[in-house]
C-alpha atoms as a PDB file:
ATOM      1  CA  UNK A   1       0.000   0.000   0.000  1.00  0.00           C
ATOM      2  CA  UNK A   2       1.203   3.471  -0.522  1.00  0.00           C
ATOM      3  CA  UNK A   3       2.153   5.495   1.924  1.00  0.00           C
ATOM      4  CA  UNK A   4      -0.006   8.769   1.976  1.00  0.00           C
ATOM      5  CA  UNK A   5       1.006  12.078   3.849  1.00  0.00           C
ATOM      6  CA  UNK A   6      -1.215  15.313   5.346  1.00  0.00           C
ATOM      7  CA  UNK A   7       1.619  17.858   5.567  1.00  0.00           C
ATOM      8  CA  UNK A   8       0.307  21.565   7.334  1.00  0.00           C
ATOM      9  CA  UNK A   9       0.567  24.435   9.474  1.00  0.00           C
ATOM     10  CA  UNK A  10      -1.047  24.778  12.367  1.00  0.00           C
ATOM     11  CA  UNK A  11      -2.581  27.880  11.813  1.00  0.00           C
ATOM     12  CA  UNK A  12      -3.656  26.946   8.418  1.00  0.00           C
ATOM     13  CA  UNK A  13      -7.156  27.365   7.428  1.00  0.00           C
ATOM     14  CA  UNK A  14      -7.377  24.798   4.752  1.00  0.00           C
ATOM     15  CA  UNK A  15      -5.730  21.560   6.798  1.00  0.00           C
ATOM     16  CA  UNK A  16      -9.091  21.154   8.641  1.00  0.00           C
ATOM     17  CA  UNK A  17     -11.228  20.358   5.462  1.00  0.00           C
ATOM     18  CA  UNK A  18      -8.781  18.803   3.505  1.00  0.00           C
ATOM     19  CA  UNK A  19      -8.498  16.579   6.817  1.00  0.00           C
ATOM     20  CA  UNK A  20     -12.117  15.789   7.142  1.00  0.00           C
ATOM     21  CA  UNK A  21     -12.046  14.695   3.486  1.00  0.00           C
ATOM     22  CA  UNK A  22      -9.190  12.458   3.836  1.00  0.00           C
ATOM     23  CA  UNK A  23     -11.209  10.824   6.855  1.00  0.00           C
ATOM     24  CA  UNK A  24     -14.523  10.660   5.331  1.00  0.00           C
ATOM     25  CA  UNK A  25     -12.692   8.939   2.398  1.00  0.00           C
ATOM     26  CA  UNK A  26     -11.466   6.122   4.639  1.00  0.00           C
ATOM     27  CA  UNK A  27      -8.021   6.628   3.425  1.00  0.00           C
ATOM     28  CA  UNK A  28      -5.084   5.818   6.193  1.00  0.00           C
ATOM     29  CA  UNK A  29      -2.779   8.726   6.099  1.00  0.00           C
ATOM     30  CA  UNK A  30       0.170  10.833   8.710  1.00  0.00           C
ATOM     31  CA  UNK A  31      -0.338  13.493   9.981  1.00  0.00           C
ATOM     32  CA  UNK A  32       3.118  15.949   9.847  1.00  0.00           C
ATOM     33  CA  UNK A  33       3.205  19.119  11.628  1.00  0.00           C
ATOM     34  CA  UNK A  34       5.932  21.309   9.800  1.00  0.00           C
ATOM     35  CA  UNK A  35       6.508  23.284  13.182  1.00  0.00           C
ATOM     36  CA  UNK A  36       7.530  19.494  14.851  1.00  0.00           C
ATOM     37  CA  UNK A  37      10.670  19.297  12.423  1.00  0.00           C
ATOM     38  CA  UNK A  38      14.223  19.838  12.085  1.00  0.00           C
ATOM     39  CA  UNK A  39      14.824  22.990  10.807  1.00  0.00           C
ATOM     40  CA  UNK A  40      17.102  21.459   7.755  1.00  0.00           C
ATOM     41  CA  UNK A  41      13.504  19.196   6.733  1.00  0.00           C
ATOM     42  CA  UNK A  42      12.604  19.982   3.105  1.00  0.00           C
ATOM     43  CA  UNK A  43       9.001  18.972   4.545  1.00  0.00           C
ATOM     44  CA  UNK A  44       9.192  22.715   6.014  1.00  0.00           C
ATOM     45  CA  UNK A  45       9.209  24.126   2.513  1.00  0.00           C
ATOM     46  CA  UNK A  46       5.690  22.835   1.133  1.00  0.00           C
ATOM     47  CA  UNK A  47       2.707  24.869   1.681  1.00  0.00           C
ATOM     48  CA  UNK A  48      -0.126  24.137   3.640  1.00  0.00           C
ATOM     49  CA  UNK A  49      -1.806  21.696   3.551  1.00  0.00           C
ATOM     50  CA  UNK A  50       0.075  19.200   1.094  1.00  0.00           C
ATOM     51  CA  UNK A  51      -0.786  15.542   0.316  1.00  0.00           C
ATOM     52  CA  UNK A  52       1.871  13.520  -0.612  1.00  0.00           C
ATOM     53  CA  UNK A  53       1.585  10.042  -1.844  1.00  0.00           C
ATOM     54  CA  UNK A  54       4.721   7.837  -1.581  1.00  0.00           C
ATOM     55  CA  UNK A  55       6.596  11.411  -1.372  1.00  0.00           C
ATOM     56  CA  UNK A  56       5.038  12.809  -4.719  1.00  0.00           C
ATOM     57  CA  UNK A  57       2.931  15.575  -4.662  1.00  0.00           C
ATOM     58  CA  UNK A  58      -0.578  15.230  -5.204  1.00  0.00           C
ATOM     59  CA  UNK A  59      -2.076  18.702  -4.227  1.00  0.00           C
ATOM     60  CA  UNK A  60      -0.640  21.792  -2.221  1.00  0.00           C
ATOM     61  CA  UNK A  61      -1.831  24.428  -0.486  1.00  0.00           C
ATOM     62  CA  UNK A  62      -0.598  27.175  -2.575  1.00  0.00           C
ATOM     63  CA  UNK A  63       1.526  28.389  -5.207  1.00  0.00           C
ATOM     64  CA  UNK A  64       5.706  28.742  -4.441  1.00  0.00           C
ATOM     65  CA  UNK A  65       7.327  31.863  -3.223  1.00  0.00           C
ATOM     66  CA  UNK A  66      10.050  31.052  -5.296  1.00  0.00           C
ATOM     67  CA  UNK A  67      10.698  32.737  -8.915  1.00  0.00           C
ATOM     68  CA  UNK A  68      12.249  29.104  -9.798  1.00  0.00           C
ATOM     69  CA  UNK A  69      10.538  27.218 -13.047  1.00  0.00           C
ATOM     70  CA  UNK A  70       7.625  25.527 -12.555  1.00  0.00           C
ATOM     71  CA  UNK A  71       8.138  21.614 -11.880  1.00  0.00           C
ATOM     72  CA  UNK A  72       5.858  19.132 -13.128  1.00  0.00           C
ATOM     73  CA  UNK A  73       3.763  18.914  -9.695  1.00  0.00           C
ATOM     74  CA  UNK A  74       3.024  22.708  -9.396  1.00  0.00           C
ATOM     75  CA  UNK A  75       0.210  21.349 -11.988  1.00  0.00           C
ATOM     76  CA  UNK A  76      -1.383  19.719  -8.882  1.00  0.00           C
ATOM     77  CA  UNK A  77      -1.889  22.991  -7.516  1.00  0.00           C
ATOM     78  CA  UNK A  78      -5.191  24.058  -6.890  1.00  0.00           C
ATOM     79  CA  UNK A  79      -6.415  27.102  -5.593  1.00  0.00           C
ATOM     80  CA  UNK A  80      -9.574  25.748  -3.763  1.00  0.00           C
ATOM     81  CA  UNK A  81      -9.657  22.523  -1.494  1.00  0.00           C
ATOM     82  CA  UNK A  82     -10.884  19.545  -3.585  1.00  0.00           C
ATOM     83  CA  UNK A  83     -14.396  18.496  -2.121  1.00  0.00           C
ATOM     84  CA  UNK A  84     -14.409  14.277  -0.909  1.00  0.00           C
ATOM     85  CA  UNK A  85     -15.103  13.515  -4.838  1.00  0.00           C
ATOM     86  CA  UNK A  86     -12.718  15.582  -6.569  1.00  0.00           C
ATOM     87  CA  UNK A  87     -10.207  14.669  -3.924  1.00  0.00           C
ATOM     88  CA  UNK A  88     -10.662  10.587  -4.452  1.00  0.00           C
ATOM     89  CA  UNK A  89     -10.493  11.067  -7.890  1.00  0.00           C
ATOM     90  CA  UNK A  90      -6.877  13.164  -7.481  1.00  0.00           C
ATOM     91  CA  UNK A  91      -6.313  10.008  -5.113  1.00  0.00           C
ATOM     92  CA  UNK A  92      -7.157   7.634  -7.935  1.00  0.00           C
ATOM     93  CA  UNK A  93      -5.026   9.249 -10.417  1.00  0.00           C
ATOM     94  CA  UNK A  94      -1.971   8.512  -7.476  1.00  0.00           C
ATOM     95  CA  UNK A  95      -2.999   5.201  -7.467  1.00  0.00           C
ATOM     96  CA  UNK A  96      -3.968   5.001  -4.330  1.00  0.00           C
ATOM     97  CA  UNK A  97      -7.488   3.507  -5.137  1.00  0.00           C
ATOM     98  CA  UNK A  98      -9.242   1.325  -7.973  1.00  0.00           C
ATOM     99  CA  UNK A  99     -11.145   2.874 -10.397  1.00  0.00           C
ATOM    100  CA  UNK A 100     -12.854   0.034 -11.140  1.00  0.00           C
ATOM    101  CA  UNK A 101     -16.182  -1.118  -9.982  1.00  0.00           C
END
């Protein structure tokens, strides 16, 4: 099974609903506070809240600070949180779940 991550902020708004979907979902996942590590953690870089899924990117918070070219998973950006749906089907495309019936 892959290993799926909740990386946030503790002040951040979105980490709350993109929580609750993850649970209603049924989907194991961790929990990482980015104020619990080490300083030199490249964890600490990704915005709020991030899913990872076997330590790619499947959605982020928000778009980079940095001026750097885009990589391949800034397409998994999304400005809103994915409702339950939208975020299984995200899932799916990780290949976390089956799409078949």
């Amino acid at each position: 099974m892959k290993r799926v991550a909740l990386i946030y902020t503790t002040g951040c708004r979105k980490y709350r609903t993109i929580k609750q979907a993850l649970l209603d979902i049924g989907l194991p996942f961790e929990e990482v506070n980015q104020a619990q590590l080490h300083k030199g953690c490249v964890c600490r870089n990704f915005t709020s809240p991030t899913i990872l899924v076997d330590e790619d990117i499947i959605i982020f918070g928000g778009p980079r600070k940095s001026k750097l070219k885009k990589e391949s998973s800034e397409l998994a950006y999304l400005k809103n949180i994915p409702n339950k749906k939208e975020l299984r089907a995200l899932l799916e495309m990780a290949g976390i779940f089956s799409t078949t019936v």
